[in-house]
N, C-alpha and C. Protein backbone atom coordinates (compact mmCIF):
# COMPACT_ATOMS: atom_id res chain seq x y z
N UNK A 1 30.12 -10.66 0.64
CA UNK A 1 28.84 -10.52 -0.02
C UNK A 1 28.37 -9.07 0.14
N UNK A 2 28.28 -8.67 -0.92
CA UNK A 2 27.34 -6.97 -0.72
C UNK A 2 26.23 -7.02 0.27
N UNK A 3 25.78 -5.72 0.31
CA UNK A 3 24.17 -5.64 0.89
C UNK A 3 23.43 -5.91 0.37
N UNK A 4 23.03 -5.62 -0.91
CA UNK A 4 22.54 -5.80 -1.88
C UNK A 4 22.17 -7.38 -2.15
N UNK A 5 23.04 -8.01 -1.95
CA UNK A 5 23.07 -9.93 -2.47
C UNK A 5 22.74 -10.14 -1.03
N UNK A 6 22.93 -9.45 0.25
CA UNK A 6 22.66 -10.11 1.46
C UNK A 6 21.08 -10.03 1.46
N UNK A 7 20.46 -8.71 1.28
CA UNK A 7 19.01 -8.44 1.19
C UNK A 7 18.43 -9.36 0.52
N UNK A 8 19.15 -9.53 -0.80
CA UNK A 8 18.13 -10.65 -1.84
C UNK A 8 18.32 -12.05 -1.05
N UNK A 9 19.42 -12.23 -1.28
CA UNK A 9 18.95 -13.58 0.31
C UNK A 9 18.45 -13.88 1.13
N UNK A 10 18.43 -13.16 1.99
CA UNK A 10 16.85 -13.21 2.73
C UNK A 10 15.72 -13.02 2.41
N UNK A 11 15.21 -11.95 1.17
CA UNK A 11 14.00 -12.25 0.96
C UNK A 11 13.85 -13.33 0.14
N UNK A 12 14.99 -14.07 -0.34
CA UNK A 12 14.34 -15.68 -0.79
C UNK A 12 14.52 -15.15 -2.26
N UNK A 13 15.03 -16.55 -3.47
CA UNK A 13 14.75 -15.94 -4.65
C UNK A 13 13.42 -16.04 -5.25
N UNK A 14 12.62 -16.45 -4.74
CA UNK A 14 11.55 -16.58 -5.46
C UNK A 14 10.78 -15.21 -5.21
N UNK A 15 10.73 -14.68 -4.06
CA UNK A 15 10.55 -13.53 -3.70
C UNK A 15 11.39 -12.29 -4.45
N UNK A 16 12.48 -12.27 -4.75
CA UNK A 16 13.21 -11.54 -5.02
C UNK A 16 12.78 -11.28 -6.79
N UNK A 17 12.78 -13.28 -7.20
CA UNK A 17 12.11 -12.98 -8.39
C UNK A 17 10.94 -12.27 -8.92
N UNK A 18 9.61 -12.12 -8.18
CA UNK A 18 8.95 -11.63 -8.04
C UNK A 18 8.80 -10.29 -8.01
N UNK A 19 9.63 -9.29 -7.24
CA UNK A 19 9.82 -8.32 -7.25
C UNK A 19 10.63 -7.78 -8.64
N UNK A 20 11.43 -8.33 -9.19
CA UNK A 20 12.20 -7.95 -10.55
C UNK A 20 10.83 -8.18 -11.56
N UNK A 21 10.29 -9.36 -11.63
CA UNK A 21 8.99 -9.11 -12.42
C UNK A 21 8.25 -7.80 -12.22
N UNK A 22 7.61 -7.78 -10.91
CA UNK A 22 6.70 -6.29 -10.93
C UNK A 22 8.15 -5.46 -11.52
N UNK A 23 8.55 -5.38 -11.40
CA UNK A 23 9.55 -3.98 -11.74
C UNK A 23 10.10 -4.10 -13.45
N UNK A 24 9.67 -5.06 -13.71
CA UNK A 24 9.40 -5.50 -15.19
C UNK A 24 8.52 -4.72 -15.92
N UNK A 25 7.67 -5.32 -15.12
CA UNK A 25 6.18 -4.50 -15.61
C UNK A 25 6.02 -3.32 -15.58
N UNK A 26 6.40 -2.61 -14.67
CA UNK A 26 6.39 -1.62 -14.62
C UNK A 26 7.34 -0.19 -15.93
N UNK A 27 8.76 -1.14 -16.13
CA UNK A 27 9.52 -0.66 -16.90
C UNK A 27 8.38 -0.78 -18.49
N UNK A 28 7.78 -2.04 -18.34
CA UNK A 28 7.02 -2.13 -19.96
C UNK A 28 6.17 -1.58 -20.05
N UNK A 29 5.25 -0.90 -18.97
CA UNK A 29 4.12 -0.30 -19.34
C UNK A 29 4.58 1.31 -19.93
N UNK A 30 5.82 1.61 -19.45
CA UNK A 30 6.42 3.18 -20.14
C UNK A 30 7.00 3.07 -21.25
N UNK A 31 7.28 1.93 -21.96
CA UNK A 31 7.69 1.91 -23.08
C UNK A 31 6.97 1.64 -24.53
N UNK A 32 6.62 1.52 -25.46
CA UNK A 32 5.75 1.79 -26.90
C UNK A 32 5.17 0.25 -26.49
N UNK A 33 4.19 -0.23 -26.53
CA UNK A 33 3.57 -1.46 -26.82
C UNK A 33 2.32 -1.86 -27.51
N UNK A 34 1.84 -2.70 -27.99
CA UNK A 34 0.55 -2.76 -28.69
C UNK A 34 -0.86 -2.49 -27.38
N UNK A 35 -1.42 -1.99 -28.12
CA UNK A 35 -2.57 -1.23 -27.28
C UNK A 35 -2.69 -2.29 -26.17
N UNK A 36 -3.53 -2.06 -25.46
CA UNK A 36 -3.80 -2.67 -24.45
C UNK A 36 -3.23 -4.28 -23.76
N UNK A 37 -2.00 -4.42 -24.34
CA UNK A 37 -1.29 -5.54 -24.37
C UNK A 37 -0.60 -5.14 -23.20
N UNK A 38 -0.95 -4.96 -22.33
CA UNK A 38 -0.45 -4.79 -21.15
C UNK A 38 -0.21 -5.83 -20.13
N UNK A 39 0.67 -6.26 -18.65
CA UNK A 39 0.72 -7.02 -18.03
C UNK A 39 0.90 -6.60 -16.61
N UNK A 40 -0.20 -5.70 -16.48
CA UNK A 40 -0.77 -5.12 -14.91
C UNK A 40 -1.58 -6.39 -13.80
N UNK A 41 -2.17 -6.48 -14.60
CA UNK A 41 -3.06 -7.70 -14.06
C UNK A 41 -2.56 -8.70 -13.31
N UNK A 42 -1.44 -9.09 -14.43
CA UNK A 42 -0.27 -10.24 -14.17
C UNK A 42 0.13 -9.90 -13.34
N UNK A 43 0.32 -8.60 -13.17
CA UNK A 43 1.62 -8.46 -11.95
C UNK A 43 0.58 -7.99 -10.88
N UNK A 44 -0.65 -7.96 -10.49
CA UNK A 44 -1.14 -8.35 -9.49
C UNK A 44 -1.59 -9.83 -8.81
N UNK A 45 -1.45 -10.65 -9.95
CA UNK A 45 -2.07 -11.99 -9.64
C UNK A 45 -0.52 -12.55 -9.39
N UNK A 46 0.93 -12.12 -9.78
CA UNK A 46 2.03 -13.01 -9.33
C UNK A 46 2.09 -12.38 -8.00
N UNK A 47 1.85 -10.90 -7.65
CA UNK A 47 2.40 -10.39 -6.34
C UNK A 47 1.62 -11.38 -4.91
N UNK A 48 0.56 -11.43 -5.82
CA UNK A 48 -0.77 -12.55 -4.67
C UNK A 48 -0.43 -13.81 -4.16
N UNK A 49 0.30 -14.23 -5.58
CA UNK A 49 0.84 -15.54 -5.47
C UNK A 49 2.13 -15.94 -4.59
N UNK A 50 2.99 -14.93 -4.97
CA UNK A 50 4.30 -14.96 -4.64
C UNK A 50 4.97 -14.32 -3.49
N UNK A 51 4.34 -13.41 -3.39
CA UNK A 51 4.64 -12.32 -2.41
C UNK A 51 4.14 -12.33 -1.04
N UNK A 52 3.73 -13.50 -0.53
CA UNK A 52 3.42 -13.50 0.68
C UNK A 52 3.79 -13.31 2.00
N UNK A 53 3.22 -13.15 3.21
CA UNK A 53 3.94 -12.45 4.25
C UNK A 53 3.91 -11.02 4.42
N UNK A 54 3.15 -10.27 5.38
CA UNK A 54 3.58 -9.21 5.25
C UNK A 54 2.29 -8.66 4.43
N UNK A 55 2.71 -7.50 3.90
CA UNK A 55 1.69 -6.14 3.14
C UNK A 55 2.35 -6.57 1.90
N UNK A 56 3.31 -7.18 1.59
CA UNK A 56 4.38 -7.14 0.26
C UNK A 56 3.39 -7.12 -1.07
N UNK A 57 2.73 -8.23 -0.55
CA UNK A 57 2.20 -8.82 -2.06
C UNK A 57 1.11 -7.82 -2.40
N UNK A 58 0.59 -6.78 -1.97
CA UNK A 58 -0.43 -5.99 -2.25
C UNK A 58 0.24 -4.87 -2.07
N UNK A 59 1.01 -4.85 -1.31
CA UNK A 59 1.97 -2.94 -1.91
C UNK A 59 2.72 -2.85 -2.47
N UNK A 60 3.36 -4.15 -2.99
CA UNK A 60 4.62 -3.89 -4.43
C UNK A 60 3.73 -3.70 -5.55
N UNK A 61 2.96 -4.66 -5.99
CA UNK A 61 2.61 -4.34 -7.07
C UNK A 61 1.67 -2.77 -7.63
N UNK A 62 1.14 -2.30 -5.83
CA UNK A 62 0.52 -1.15 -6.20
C UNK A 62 1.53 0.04 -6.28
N UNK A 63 2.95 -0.04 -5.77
CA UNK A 63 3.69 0.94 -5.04
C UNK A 63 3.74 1.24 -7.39
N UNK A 64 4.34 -0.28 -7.77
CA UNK A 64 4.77 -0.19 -9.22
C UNK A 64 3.57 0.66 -10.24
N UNK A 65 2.40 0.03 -9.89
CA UNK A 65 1.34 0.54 -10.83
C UNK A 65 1.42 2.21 -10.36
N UNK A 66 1.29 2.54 -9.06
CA UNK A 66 1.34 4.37 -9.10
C UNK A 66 2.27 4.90 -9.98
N UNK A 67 3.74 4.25 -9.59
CA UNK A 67 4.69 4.90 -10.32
C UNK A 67 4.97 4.85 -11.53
N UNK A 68 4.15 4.13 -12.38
CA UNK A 68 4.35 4.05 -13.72
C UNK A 68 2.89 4.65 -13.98
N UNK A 69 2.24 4.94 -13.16
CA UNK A 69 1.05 5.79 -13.60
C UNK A 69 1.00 7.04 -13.54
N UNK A 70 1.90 7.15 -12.64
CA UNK A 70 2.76 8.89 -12.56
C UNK A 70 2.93 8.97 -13.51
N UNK A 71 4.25 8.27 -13.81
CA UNK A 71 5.20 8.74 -15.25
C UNK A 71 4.34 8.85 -16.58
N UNK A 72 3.45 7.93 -16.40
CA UNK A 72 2.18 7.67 -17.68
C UNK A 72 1.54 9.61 -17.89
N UNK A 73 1.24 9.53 -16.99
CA UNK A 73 0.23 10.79 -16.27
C UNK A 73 0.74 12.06 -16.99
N UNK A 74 2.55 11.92 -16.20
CA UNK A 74 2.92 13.48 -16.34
C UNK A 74 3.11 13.46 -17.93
N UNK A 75 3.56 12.42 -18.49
CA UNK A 75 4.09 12.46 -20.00
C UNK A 75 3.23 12.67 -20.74
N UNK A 76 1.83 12.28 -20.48
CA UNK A 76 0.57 12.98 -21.78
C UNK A 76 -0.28 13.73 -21.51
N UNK A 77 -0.04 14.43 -19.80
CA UNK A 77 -1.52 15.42 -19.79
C UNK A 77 -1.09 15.93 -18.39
N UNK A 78 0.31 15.78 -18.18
CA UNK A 78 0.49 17.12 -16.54
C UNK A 78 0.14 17.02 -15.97
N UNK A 79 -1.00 15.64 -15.93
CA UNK A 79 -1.50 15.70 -13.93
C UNK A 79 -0.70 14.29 -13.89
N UNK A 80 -0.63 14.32 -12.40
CA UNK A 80 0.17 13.23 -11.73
C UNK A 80 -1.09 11.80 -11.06
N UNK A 81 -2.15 11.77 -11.17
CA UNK A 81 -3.26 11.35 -9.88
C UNK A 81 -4.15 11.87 -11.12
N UNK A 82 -5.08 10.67 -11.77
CA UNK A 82 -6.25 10.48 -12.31
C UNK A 82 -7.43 9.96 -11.03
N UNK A 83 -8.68 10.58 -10.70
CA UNK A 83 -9.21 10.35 -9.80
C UNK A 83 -10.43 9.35 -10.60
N UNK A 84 -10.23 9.04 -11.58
CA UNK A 84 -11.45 7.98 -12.55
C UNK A 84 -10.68 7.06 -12.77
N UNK A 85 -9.24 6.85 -12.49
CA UNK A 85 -8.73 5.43 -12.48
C UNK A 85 -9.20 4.55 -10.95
N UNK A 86 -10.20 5.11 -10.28
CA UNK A 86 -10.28 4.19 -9.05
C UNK A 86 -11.05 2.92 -9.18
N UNK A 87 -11.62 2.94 -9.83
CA UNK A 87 -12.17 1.78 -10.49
C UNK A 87 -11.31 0.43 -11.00
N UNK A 88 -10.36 0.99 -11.80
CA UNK A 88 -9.52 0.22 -11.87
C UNK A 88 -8.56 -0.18 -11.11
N UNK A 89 -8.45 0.75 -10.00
CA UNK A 89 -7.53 0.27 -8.65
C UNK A 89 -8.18 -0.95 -7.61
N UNK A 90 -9.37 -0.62 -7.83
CA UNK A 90 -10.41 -1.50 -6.84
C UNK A 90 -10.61 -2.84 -7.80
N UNK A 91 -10.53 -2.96 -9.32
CA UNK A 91 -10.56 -4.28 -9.82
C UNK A 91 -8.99 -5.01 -9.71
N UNK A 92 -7.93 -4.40 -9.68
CA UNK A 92 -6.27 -4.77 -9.50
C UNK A 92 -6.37 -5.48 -7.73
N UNK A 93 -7.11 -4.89 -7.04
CA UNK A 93 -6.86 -4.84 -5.29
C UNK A 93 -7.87 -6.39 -5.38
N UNK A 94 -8.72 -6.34 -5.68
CA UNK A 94 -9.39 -7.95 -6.02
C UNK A 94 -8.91 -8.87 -6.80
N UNK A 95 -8.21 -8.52 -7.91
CA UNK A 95 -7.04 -9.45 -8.51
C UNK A 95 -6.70 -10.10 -7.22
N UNK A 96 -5.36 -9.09 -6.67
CA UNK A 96 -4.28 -9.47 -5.67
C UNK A 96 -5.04 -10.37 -4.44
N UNK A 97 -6.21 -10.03 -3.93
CA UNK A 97 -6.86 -10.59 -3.06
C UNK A 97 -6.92 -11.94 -3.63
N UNK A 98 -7.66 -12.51 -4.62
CA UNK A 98 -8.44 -13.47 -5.44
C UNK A 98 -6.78 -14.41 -5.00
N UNK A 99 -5.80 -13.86 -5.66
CA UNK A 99 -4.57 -14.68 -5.84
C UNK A 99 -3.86 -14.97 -4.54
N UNK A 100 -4.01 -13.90 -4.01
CA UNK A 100 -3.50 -13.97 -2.46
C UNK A 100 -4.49 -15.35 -1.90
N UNK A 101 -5.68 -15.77 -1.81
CA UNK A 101 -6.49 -16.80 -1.67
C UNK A 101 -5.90 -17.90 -2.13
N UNK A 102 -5.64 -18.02 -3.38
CA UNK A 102 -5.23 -18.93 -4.62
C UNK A 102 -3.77 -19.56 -3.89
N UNK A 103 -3.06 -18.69 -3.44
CA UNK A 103 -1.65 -19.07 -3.14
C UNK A 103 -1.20 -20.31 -2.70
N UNK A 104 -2.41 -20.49 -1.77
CA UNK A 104 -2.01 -21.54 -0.78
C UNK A 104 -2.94 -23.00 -1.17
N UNK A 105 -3.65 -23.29 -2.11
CA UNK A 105 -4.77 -23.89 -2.56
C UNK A 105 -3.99 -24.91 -4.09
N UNK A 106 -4.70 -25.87 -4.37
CA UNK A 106 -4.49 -26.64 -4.92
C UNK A 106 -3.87 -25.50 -6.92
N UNK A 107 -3.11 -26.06 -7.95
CA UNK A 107 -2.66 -25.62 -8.96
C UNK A 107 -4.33 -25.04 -9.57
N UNK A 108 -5.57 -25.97 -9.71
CA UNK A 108 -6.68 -25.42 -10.39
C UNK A 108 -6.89 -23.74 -9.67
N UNK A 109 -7.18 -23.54 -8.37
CA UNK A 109 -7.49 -22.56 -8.15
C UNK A 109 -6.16 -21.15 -8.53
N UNK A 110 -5.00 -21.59 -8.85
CA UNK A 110 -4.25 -20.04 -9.13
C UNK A 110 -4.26 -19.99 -10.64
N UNK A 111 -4.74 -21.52 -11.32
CA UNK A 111 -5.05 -21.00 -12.79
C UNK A 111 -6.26 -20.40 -12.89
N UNK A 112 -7.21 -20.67 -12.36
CA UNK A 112 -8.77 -19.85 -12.31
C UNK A 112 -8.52 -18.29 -11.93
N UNK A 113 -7.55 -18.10 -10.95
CA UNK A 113 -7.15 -16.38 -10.84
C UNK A 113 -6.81 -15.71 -12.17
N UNK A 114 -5.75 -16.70 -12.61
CA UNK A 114 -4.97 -16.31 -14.03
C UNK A 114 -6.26 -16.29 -14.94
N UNK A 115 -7.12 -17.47 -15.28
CA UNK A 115 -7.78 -16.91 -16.40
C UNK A 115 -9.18 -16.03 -15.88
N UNK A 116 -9.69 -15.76 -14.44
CA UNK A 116 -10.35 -14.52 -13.99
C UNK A 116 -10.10 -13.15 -13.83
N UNK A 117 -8.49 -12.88 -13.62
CA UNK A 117 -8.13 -12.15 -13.59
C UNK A 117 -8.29 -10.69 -14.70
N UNK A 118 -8.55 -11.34 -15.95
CA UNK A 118 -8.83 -10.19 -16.93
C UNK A 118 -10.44 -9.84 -16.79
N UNK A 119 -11.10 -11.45 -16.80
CA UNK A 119 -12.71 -10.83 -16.63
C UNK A 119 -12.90 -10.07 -15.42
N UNK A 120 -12.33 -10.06 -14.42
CA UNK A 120 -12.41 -8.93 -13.02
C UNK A 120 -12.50 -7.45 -13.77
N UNK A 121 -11.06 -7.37 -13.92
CA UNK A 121 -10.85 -5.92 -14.52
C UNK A 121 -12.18 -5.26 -15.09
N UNK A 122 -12.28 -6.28 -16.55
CA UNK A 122 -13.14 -5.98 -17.69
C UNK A 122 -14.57 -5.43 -16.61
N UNK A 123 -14.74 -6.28 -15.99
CA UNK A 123 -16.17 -6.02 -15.33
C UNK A 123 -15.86 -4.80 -14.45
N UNK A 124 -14.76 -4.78 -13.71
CA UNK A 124 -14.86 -3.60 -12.31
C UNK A 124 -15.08 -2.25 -12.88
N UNK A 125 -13.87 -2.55 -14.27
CA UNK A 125 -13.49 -1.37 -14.46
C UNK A 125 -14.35 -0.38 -15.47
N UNK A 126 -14.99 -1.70 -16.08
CA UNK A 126 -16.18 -0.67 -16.85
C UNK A 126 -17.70 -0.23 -16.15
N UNK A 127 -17.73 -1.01 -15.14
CA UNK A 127 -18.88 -0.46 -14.47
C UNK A 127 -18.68 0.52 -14.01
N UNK A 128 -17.12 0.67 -13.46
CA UNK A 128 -16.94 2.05 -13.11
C UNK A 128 -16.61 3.10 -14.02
N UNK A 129 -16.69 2.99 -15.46
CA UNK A 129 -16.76 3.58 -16.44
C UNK A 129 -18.43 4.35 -16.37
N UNK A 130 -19.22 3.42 -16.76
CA UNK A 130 -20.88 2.98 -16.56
C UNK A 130 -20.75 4.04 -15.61
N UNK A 131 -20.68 3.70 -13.80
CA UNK A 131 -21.18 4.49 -13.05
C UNK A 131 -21.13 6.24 -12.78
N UNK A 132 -19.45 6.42 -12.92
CA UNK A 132 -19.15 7.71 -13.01
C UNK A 132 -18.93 8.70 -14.06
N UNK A 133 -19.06 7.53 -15.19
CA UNK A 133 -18.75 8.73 -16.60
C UNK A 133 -20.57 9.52 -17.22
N UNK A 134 -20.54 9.92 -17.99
CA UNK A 134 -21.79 10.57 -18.88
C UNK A 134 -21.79 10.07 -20.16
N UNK A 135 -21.19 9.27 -20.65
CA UNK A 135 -21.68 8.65 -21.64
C UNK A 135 -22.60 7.47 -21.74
N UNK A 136 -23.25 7.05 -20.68
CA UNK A 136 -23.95 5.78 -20.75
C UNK A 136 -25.12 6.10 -19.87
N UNK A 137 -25.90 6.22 -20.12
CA UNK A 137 -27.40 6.03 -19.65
C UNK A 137 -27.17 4.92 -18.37
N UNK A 138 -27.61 5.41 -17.35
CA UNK A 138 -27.41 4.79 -15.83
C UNK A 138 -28.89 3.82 -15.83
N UNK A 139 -28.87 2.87 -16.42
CA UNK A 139 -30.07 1.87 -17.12
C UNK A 139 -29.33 0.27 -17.34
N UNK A 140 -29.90 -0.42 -17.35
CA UNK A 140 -29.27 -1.85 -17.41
C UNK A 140 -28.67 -1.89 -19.06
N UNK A 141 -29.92 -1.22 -19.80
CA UNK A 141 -29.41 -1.17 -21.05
C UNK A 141 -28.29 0.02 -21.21
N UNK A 142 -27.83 0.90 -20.78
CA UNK A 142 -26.45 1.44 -20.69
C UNK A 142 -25.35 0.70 -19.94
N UNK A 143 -25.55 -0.16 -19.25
CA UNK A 143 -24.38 -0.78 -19.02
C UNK A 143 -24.03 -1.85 -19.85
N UNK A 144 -25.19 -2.33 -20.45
CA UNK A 144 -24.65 -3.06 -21.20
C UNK A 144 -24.11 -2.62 -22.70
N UNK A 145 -24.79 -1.41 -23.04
CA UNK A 145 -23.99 -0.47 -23.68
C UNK A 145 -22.40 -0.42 -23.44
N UNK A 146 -22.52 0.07 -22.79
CA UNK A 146 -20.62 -0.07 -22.01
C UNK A 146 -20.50 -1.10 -21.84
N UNK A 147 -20.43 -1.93 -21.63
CA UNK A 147 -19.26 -3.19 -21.76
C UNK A 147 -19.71 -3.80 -23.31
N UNK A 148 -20.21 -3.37 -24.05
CA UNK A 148 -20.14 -3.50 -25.70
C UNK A 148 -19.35 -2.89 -26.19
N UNK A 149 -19.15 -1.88 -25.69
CA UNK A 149 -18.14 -0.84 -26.39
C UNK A 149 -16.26 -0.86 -25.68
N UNK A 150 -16.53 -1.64 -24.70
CA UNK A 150 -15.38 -1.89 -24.34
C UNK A 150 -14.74 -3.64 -24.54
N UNK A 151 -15.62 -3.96 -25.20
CA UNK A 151 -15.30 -5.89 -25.67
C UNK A 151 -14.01 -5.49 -26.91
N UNK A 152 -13.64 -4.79 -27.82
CA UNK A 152 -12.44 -4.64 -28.55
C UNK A 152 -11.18 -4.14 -27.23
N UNK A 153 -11.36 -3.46 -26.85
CA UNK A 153 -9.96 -3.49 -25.51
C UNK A 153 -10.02 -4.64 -24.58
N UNK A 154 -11.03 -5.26 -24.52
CA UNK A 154 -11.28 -6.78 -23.65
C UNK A 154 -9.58 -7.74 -24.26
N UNK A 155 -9.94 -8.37 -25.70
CA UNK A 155 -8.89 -8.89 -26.10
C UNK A 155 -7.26 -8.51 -25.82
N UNK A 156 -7.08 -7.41 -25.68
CA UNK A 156 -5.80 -6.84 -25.62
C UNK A 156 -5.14 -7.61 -24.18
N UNK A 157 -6.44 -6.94 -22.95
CA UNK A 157 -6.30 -7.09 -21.34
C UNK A 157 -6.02 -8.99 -21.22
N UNK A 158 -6.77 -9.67 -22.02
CA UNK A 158 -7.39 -10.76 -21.88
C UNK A 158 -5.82 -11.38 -22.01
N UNK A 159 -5.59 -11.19 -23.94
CA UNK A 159 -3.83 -12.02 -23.96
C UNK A 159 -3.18 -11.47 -23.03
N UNK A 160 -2.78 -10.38 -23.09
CA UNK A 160 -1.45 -9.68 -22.10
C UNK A 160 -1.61 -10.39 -20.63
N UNK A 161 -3.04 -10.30 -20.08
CA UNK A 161 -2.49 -10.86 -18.69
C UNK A 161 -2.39 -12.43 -18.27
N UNK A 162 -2.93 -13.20 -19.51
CA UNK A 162 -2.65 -14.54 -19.66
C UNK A 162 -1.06 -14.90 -19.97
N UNK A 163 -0.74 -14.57 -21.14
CA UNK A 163 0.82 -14.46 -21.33
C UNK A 163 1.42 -14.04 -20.04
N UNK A 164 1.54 -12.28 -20.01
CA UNK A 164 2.45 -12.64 -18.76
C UNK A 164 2.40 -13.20 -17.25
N UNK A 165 0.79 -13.37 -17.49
CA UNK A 165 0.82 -14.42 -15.84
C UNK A 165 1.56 -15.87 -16.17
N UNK A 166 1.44 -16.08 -17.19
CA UNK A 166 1.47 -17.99 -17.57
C UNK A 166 3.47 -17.74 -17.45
N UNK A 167 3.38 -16.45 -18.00
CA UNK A 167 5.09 -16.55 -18.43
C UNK A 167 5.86 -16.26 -16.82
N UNK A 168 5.22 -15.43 -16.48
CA UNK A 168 5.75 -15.33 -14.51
C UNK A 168 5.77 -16.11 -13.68
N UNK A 169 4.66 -17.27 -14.25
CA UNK A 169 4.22 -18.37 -13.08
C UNK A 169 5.27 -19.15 -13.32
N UNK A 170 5.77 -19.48 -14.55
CA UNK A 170 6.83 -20.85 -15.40
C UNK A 170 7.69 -20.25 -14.21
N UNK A 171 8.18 -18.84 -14.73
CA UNK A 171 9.80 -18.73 -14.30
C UNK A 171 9.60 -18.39 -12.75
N UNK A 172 8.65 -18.40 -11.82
CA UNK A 172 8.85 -18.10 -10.59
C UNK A 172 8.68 -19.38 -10.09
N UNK A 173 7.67 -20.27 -10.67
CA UNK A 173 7.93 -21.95 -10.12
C UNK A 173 9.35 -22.55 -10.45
N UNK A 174 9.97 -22.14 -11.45
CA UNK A 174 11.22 -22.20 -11.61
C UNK A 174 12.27 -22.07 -10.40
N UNK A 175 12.32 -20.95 -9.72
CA UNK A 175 12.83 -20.11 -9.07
C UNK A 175 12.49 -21.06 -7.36
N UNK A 176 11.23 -21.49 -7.56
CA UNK A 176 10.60 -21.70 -6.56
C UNK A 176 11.56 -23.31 -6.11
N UNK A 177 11.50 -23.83 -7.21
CA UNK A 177 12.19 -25.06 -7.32
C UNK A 177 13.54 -25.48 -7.06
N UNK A 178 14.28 -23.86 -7.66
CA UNK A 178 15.58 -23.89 -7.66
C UNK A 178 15.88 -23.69 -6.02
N UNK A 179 15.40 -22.68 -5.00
CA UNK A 179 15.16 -22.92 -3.87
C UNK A 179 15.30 -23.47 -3.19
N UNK A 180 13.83 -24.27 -3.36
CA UNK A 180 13.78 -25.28 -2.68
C UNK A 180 14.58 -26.63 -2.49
N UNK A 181 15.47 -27.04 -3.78
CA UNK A 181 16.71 -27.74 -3.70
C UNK A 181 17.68 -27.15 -3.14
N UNK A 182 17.85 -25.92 -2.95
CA UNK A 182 19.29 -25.38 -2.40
C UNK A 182 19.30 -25.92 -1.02
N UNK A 183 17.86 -25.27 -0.65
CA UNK A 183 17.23 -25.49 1.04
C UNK A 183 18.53 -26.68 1.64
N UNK A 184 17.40 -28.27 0.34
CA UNK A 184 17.62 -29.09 0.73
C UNK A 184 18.94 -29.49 0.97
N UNK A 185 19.43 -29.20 -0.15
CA UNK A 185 21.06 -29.37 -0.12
C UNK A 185 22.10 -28.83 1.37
N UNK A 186 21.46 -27.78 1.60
CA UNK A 186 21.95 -27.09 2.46
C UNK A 186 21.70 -27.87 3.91
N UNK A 187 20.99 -28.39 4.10
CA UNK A 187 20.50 -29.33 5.68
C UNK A 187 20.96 -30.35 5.78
C-alpha cells in the first residue's frame, strides 16, 4: 500500500471525502462560473459537519478559501490579502461553527445550517459592507439600503450553497455509510 492510500486510511473515507470536496471547491471557484454561483459556504458547512476532531474542520476549509483567494487576488488586481474581505471571513467562521454544532444533533438541525448558511453570509457580510465601506449612510435606513442592493447577489449565494451543500451531504453520507459497513464487516 503507498503512503498516500495509508494516510487516506486513517483519516477515514468520509474524512478523506471531505477533504477532496473542499479541494473541489476550491479548484471551482478559479475556474469561469455563473456569478455568484459559488460553493464556499458549502464547503464551510461540510468541513463543520464532517471534519471533526482536531482544528481540521475549521482550517481546511479556511487553509482552501485563502488559497483560492490568493490566486483570485493575484489574477485581477496584484494584491495577494484583501483587508475588506474580513467580514466575510467572520460570516464563513460562523458557518463552520453553526455546523460544527449541527454535527452531532439530530438530521433537522444540519439541514437548518444548510438552509442558514447563505442567510449568515448575506447578513455578516453586508453589514460589513454597511459598516466599513462609504457608500451607505451609517443610519438604519443605510443599512437597509445595503442589503437592498445586495438581494440580486443574495440568489446566486442562496442556490450555490444549497446545491452544493445538499450535493456534499448525499455523497459524504454515502461515504459515511460505505464505512461504516466496512467497519462492520471487518469485526
Amino acid at each position: 500500500m503507498s503512503k498516500i492510500a495509508q494516510k487516506l486510511s486513517a483519516l477515514g473515507l468520509t474524512r478523506a471525502g471531505a477533504l477532496a470536496a473542499i479541494a473541489a471547491v476550491c479548484l471551482y471557484r478559479i475556474v469561469p462560473h455563473l456569478p455568484n454561483l459559488t460553493p464556499v459556504g458549502a464547503m464551510f458547512v461540510l468541513g463543520g459537519l464532517y471534519l471533526g476532531g482536531g482544528l481540521m474542520w475549521m482550517a481546511a476549509p479556511f487553509i482552501g478559501l485563502l488559497i483560492s483567494d490568493t490566486v483570485l487576488n493575484l489574477a485581477f488586481d496584484g494584491r495577494a490579502v484583501h483587508p475588506d474581505r474580513a467580514f466575510d471571513y467572520l460570516a464563513f467562521a460562523l458557518i463552520a461553527l453553526g455546523a460544527r454544532w449541527a454535527a452531532k444533533r439530530p438530521a433537522a438541525a444540519r439541514i437548518g445550517v444548510v438552509v442558514g448558511a447563505p442567510v449568515a453570509f448575506f447578513l455578516v457580510s453586508n453589514f460589513g459592507v454597511w459598516l466599513a465601506g462609504g457608500m451607505y449612510a451609517h443610519t438604519p435606513a443605510g443599512l437597509a439600503e445595503c442589503y437592498t442592493a445586495a438581494l440580486p447577489f443574495f440568489r446566486g449565494t442562496l442556490f450555490g450553497d444549497w446545491l452544493f451543500a445538499g450535493a456534499g451531504m448525499l455523497m459524504l453520507e454515502g461515504l459515511k455509510t460505505r464505512e461504516a459497513r466496512t467497519a462492520a464487516l471487518a469485526a
